[in-house]
PDB file of N, CA and C in Angstrom:
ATOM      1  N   UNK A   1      16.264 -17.979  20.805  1.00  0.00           N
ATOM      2  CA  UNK A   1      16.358 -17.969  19.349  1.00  0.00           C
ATOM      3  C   UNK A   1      15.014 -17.567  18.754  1.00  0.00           C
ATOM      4  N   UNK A   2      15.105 -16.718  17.704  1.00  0.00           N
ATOM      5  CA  UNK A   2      13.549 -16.478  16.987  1.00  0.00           C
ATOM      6  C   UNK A   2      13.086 -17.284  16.383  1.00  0.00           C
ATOM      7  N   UNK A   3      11.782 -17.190  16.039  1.00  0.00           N
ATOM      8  CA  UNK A   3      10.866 -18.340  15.556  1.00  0.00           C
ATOM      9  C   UNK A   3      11.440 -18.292  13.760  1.00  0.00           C
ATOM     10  N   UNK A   4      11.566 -19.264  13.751  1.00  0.00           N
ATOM     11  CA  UNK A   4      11.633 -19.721  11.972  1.00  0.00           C
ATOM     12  C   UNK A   4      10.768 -19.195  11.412  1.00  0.00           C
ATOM     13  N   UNK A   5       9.532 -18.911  11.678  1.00  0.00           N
ATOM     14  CA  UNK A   5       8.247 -18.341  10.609  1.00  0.00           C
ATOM     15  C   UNK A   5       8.451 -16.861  10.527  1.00  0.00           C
ATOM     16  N   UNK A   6       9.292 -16.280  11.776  1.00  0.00           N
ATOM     17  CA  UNK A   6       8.931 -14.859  11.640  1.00  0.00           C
ATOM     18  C   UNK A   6      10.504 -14.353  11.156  1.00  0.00           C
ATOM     19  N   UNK A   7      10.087 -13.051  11.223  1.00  0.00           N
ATOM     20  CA  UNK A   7      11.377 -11.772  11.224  1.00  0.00           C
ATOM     21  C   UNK A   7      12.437 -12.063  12.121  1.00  0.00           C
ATOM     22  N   UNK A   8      13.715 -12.294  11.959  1.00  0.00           N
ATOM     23  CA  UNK A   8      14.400 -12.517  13.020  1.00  0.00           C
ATOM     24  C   UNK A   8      14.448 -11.244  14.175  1.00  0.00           C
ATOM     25  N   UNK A   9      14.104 -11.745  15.442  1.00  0.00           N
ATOM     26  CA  UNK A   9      14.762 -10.962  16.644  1.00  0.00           C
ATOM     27  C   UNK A   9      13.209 -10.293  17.322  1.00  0.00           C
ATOM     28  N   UNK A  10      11.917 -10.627  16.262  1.00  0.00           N
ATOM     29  CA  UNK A  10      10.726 -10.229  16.724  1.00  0.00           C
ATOM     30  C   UNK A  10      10.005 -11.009  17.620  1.00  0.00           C
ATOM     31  N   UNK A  11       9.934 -11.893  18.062  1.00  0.00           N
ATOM     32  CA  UNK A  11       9.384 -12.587  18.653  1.00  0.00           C
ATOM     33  C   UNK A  11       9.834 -13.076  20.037  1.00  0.00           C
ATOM     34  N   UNK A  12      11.070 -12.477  20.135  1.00  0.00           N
ATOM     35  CA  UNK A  12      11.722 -12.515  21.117  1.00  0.00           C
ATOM     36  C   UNK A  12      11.228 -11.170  22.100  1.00  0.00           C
ATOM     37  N   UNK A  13      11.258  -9.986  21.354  1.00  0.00           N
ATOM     38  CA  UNK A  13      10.957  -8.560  21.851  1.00  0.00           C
ATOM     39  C   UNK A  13       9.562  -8.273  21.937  1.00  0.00           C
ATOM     40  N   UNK A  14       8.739  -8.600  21.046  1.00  0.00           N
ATOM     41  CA  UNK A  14       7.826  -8.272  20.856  1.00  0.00           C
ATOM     42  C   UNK A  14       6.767  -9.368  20.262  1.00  0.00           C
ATOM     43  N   UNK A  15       6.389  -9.833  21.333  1.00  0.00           N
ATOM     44  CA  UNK A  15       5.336 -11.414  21.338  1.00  0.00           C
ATOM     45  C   UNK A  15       4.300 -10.985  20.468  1.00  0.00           C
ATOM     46  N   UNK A  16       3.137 -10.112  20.641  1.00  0.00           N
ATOM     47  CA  UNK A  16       2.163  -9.847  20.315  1.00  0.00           C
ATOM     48  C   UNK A  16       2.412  -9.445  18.611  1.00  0.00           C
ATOM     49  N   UNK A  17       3.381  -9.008  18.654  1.00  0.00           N
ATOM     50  CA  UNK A  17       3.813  -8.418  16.825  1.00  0.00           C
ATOM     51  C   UNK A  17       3.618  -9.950  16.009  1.00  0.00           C
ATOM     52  N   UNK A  18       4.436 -10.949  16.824  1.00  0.00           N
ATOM     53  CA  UNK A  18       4.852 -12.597  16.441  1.00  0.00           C
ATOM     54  C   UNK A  18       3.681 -13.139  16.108  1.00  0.00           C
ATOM     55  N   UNK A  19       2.833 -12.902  17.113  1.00  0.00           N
ATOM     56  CA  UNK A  19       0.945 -13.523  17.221  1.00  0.00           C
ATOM     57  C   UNK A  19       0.053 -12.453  15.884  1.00  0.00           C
ATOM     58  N   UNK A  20       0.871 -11.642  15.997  1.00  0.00           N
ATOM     59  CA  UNK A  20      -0.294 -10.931  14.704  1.00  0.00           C
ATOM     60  C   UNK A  20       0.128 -11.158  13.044  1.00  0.00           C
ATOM     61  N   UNK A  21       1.881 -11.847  13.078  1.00  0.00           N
ATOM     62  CA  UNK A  21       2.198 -11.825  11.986  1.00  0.00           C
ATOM     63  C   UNK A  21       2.214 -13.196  11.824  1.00  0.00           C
ATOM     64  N   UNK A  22       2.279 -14.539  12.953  1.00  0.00           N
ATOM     65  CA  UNK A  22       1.761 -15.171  12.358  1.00  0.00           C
ATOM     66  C   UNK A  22      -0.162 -15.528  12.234  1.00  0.00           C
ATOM     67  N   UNK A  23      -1.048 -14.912  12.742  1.00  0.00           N
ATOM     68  CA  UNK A  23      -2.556 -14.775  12.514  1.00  0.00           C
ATOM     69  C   UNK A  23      -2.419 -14.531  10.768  1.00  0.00           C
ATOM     70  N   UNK A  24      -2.206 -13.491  11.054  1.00  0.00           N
ATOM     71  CA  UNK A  24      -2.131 -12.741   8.944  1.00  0.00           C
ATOM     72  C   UNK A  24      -1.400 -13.998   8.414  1.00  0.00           C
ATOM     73  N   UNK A  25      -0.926 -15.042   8.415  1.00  0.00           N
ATOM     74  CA  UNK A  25       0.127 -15.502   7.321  1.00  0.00           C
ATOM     75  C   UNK A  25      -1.136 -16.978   7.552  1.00  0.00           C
ATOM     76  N   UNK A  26      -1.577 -17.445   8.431  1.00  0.00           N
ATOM     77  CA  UNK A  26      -3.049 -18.229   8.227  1.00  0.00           C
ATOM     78  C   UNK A  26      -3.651 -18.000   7.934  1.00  0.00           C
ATOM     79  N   UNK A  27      -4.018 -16.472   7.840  1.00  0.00           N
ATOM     80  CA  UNK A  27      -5.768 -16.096   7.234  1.00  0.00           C
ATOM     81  C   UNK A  27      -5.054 -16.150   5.817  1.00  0.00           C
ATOM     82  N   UNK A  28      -3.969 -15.706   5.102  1.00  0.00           N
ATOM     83  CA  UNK A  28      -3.499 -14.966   4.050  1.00  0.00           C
ATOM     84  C   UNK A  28      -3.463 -17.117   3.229  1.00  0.00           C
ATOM     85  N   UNK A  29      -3.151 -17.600   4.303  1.00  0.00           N
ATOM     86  CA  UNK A  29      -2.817 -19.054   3.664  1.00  0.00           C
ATOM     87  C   UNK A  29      -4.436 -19.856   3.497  1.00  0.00           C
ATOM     88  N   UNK A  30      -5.278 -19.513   3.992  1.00  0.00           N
ATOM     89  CA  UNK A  30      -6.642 -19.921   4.077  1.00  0.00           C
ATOM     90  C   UNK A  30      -7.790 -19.644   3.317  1.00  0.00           C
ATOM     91  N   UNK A  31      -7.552 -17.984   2.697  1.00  0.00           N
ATOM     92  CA  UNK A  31      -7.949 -17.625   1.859  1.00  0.00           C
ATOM     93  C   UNK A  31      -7.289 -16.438   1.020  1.00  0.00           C
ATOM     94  N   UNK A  32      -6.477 -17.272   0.242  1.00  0.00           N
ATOM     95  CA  UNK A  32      -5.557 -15.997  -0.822  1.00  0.00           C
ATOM     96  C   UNK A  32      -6.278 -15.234  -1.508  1.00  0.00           C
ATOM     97  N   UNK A  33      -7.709 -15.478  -1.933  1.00  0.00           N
ATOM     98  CA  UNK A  33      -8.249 -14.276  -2.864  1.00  0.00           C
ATOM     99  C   UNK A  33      -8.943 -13.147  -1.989  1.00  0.00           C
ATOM    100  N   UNK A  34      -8.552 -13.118  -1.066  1.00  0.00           N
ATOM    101  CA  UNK A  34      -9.244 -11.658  -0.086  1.00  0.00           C
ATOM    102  C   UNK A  34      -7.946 -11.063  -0.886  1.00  0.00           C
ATOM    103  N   UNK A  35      -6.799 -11.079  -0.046  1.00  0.00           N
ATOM    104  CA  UNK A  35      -5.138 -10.539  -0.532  1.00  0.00           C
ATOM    105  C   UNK A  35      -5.095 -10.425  -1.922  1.00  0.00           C
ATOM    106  N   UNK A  36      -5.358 -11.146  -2.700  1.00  0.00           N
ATOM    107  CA  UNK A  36      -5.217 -11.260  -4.031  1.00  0.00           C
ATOM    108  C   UNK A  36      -6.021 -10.325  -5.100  1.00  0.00           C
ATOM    109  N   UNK A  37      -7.167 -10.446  -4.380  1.00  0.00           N
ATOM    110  CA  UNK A  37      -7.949  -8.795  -4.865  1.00  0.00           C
ATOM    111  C   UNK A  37      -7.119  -7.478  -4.144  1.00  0.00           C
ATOM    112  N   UNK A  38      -7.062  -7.274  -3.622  1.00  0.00           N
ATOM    113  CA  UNK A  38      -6.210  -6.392  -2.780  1.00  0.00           C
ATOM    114  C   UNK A  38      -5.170  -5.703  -3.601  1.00  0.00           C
ATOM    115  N   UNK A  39      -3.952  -6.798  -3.897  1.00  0.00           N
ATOM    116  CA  UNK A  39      -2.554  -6.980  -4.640  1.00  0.00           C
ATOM    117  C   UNK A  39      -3.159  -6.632  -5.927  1.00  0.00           C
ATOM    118  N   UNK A  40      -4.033  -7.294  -6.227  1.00  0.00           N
ATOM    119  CA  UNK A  40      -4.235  -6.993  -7.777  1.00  0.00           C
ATOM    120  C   UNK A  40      -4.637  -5.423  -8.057  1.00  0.00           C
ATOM    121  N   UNK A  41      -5.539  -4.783  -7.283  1.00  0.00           N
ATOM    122  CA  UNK A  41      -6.026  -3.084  -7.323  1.00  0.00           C
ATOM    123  C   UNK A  41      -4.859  -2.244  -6.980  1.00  0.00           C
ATOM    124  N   UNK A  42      -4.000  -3.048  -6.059  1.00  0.00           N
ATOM    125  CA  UNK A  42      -2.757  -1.887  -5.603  1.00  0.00           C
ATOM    126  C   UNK A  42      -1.870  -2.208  -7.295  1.00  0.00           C
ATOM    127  N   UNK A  43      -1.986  -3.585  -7.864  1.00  0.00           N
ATOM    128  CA  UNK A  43      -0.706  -3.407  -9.165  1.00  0.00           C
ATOM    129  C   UNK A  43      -1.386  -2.619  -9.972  1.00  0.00           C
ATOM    130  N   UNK A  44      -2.862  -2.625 -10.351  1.00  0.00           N
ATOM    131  CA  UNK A  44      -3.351  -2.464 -11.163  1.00  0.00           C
ATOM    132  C   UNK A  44      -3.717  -0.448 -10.925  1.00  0.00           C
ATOM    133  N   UNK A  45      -3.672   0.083  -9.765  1.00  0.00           N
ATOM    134  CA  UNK A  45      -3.243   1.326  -9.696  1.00  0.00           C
ATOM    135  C   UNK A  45      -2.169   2.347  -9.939  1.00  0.00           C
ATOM    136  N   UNK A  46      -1.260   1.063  -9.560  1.00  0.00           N
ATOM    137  CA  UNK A  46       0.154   1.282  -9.829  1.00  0.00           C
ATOM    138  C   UNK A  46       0.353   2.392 -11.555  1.00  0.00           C
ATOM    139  N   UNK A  47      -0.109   0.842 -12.025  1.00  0.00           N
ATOM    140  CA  UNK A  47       0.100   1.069 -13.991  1.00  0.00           C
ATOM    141  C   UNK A  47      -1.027   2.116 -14.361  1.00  0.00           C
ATOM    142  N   UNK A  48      -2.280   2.393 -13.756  1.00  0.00           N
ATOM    143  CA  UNK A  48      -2.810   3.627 -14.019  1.00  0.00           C
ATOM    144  C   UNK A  48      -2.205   5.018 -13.470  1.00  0.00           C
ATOM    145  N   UNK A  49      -1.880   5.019 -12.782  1.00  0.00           N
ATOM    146  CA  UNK A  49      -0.771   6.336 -12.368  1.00  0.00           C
ATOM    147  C   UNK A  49       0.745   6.839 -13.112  1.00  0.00           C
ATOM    148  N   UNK A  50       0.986   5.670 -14.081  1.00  0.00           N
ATOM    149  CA  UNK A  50       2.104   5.754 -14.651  1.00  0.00           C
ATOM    150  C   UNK A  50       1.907   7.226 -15.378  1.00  0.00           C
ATOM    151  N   UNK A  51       0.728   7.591 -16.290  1.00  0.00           N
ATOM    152  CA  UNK A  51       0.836   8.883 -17.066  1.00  0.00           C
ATOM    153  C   UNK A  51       0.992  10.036 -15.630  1.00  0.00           C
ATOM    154  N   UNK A  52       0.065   9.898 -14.688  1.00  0.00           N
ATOM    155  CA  UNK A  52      -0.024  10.793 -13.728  1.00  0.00           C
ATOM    156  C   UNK A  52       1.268  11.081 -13.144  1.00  0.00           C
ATOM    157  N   UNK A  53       2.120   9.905 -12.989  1.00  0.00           N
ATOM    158  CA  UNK A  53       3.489  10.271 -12.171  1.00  0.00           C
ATOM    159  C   UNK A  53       4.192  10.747 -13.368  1.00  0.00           C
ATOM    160  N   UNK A  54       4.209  10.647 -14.175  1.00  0.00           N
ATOM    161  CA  UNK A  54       4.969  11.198 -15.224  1.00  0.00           C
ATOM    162  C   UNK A  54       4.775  12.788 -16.051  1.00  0.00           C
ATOM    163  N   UNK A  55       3.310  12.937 -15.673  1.00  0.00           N
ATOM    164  CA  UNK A  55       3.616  14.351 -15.411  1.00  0.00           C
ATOM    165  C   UNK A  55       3.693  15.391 -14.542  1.00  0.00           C
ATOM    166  N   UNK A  56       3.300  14.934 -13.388  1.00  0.00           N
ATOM    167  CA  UNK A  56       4.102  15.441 -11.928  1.00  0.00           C
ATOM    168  C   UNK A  56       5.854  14.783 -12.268  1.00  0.00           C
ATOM    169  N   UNK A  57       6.153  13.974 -12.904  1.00  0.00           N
ATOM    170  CA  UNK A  57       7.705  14.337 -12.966  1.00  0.00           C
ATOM    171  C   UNK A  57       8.002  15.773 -13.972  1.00  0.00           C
ATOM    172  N   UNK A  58       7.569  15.951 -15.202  1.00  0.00           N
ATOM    173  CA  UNK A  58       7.676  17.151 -16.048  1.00  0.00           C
ATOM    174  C   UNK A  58       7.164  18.308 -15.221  1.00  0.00           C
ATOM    175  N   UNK A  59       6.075  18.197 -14.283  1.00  0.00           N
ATOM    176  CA  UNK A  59       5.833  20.020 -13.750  1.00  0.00           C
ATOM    177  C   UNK A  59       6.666  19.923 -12.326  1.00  0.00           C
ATOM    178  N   UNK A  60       7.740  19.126 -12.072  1.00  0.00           N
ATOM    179  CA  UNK A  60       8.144  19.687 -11.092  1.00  0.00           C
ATOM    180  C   UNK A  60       9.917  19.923 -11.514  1.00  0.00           C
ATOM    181  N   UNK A  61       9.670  20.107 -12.491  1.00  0.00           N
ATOM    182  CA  UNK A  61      11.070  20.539 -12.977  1.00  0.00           C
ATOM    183  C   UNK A  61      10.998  22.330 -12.811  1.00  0.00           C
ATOM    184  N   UNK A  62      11.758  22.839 -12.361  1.00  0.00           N
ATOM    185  CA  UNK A  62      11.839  24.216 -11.453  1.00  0.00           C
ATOM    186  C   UNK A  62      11.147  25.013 -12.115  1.00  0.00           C
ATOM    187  N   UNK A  63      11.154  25.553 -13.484  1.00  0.00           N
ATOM    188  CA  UNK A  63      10.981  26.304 -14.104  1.00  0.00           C
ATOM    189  C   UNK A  63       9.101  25.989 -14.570  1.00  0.00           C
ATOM    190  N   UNK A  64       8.842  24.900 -14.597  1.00  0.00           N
ATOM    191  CA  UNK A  64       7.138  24.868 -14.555  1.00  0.00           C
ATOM    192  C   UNK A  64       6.915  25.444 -13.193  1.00  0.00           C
ATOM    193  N   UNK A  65       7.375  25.270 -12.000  1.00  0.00           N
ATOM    194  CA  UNK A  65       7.196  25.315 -10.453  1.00  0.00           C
ATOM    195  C   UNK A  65       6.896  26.808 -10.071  1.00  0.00           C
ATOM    196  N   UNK A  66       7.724  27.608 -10.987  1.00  0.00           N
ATOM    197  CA  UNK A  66       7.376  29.270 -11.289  1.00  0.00           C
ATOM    198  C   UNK A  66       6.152  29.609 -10.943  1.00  0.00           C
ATOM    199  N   UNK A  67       5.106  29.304 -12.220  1.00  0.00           N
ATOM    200  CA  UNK A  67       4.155  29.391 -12.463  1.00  0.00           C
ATOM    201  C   UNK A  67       3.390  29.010 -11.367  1.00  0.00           C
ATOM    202  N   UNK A  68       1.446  29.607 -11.137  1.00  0.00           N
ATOM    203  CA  UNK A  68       0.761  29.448 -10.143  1.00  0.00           C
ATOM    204  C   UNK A  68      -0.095  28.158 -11.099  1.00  0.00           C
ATOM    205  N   UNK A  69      -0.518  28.232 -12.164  1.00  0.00           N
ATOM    206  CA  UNK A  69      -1.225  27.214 -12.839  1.00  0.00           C
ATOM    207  C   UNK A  69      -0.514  25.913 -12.584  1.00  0.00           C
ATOM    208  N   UNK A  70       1.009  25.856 -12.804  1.00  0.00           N
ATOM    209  CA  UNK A  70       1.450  24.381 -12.930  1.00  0.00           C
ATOM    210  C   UNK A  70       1.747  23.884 -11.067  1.00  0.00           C
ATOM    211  N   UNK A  71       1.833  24.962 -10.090  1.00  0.00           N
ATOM    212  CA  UNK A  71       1.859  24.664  -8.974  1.00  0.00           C
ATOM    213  C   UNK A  71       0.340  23.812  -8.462  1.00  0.00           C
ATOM    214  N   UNK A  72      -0.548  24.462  -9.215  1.00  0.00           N
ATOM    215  CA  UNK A  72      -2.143  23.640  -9.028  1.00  0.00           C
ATOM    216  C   UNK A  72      -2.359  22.045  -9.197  1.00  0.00           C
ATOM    217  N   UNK A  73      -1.287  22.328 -10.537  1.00  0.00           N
ATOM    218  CA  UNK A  73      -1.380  20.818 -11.351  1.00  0.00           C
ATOM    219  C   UNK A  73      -0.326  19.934 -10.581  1.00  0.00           C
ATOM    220  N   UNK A  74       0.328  20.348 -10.411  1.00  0.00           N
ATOM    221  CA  UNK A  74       1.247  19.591  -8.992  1.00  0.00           C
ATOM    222  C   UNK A  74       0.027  18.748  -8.228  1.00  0.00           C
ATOM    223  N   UNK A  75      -0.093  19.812  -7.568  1.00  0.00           N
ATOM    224  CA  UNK A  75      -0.735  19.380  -6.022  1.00  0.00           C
ATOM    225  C   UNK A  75      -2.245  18.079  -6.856  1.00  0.00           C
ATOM    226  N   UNK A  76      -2.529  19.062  -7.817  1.00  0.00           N
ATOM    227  CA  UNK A  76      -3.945  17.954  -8.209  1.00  0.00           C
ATOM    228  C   UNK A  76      -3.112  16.680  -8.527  1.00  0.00           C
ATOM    229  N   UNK A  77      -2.310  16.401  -9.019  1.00  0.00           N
ATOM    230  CA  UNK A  77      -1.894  15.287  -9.729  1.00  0.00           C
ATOM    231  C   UNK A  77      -1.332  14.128  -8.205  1.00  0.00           C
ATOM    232  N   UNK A  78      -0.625  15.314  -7.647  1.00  0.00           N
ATOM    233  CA  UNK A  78      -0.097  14.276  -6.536  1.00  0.00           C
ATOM    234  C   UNK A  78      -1.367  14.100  -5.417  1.00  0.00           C
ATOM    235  N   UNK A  79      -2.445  14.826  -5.486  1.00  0.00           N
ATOM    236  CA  UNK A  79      -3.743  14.059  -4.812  1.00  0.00           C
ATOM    237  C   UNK A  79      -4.071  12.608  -5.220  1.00  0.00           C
ATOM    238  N   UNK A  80      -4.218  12.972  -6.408  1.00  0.00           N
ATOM    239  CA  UNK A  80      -4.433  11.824  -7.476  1.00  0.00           C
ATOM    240  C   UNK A  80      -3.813  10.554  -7.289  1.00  0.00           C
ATOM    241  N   UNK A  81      -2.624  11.093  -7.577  1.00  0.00           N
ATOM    242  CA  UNK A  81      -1.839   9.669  -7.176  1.00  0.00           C
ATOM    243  C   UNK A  81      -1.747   9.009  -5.578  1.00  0.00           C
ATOM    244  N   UNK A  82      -1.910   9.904  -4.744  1.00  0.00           N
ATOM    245  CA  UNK A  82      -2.331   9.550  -3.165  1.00  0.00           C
ATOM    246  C   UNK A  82      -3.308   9.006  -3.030  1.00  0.00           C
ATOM    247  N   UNK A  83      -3.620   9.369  -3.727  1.00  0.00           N
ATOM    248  CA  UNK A  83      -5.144   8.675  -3.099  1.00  0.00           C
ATOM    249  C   UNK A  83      -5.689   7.302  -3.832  1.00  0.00           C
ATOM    250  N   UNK A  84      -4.680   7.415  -4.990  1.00  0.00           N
ATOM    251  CA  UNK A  84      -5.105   5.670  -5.740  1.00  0.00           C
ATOM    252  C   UNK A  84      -4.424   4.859  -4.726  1.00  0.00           C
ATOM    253  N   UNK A  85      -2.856   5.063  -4.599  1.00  0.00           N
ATOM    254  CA  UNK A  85      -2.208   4.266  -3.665  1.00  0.00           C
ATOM    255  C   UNK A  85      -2.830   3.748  -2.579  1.00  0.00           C
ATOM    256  N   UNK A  86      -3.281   4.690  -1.015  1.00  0.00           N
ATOM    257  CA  UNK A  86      -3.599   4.862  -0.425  1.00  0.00           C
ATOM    258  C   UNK A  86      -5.021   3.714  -0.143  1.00  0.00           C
ATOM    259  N   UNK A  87      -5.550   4.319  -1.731  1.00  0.00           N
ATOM    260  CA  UNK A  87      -6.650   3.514  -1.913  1.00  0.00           C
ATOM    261  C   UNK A  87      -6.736   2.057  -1.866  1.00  0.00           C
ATOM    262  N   UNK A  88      -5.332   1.270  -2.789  1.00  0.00           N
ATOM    263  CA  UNK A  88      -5.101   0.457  -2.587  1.00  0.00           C
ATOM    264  C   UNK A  88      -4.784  -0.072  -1.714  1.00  0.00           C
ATOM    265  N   UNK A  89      -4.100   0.300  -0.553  1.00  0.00           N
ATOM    266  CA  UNK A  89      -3.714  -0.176   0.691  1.00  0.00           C
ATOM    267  C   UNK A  89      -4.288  -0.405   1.632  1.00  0.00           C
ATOM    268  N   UNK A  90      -5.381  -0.192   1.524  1.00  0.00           N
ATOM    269  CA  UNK A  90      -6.253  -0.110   2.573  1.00  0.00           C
ATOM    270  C   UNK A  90      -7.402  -1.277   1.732  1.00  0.00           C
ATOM    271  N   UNK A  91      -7.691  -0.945   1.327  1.00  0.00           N
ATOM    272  CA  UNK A  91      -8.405  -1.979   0.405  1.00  0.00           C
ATOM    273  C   UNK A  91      -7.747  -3.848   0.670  1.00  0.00           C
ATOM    274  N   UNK A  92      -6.468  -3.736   0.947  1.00  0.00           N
ATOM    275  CA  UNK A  92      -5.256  -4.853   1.604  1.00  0.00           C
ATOM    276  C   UNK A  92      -5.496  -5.043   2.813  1.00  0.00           C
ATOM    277  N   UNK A  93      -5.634  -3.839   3.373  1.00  0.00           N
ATOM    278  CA  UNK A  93      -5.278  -3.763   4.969  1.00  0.00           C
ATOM    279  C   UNK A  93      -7.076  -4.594   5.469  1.00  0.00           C
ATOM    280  N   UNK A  94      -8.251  -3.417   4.657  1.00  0.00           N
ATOM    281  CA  UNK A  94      -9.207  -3.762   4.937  1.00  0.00           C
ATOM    282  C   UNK A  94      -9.859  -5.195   4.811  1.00  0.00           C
ATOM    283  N   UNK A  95      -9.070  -5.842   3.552  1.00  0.00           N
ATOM    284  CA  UNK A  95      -9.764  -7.001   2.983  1.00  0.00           C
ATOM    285  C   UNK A  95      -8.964  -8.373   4.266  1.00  0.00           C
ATOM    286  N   UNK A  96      -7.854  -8.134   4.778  1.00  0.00           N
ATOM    287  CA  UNK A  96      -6.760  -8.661   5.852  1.00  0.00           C
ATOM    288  C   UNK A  96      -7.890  -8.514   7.131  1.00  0.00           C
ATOM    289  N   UNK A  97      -8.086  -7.758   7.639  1.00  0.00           N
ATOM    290  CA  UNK A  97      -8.800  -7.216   8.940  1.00  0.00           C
ATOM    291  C   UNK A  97     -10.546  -8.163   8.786  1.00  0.00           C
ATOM    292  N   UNK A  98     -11.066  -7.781   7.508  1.00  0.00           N
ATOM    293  CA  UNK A  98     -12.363  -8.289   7.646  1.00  0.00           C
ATOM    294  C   UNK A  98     -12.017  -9.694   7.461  1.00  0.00           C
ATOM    295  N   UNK A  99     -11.117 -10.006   7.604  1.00  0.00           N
ATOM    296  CA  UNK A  99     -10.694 -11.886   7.158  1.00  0.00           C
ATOM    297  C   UNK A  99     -10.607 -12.602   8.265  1.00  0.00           C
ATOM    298  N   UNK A 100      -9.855 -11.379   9.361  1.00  0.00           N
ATOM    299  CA  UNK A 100      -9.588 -12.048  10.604  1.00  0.00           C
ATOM    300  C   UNK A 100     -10.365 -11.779  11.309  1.00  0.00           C
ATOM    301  N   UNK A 101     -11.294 -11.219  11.373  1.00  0.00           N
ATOM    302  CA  UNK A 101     -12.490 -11.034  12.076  1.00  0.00           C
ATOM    303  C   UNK A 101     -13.590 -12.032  11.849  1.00  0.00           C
ATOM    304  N   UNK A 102     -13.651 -12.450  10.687  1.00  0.00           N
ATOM    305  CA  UNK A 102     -14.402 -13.668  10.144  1.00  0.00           C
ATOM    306  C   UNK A 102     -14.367 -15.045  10.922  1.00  0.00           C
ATOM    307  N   UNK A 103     -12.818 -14.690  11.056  1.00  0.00           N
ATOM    308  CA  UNK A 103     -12.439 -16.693  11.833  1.00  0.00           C
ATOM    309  C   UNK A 103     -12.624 -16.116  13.332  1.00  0.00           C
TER     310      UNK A 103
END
């Protein structure tokens, strides 16, 4: 039977996944404001990208897509937004990793 703390059917297959997800859910319970800065830059990227995704939704409607100027603004915009995300996630991943390295 799988462990109550985890994902059902993981801990059965895959021990080491079990040992790393429950490690993260002690560090995450030991000190919530590593995660919590983290969560907060990924929401708080989120709502700054709102104008950005919204006009990569207007230039990728076919007829802007024509054009070589709005194909530019594509690609710049969806850098943009990659790389806030991205940014944030790692910023999670990183602030998680330097936590468990700590203990």
């Amino acid at each position: 039977m799988a462990n109550e703390s985890s994902p059902i059917g993981i801990c059965g297959h895959h021990p080491s996944i079990c040992a790393r997800l429950q490690q993260e859910r002690e560090t995450a319970n030991a000190n919530p404001e590593v995660y919590f800065v983290g969560y907060l830059y990924l929401a708080f990227s989120l709502v700054a990208l709102l104008p950005a995704l919204l006009i990569l939704a207007i230039l990728l409607r076919p007829h802007f897509l024509k054009q070589p100027f709005y194909q530019l603004l594509v690609f710049f915009f969806t850098l943009v937004a990659a790389n806030v995300l991205l940014t944030g996630v790692r910023n999670v991943v990183i602030g998680s990793d330097k936590e468990i390295k700590r203990l």
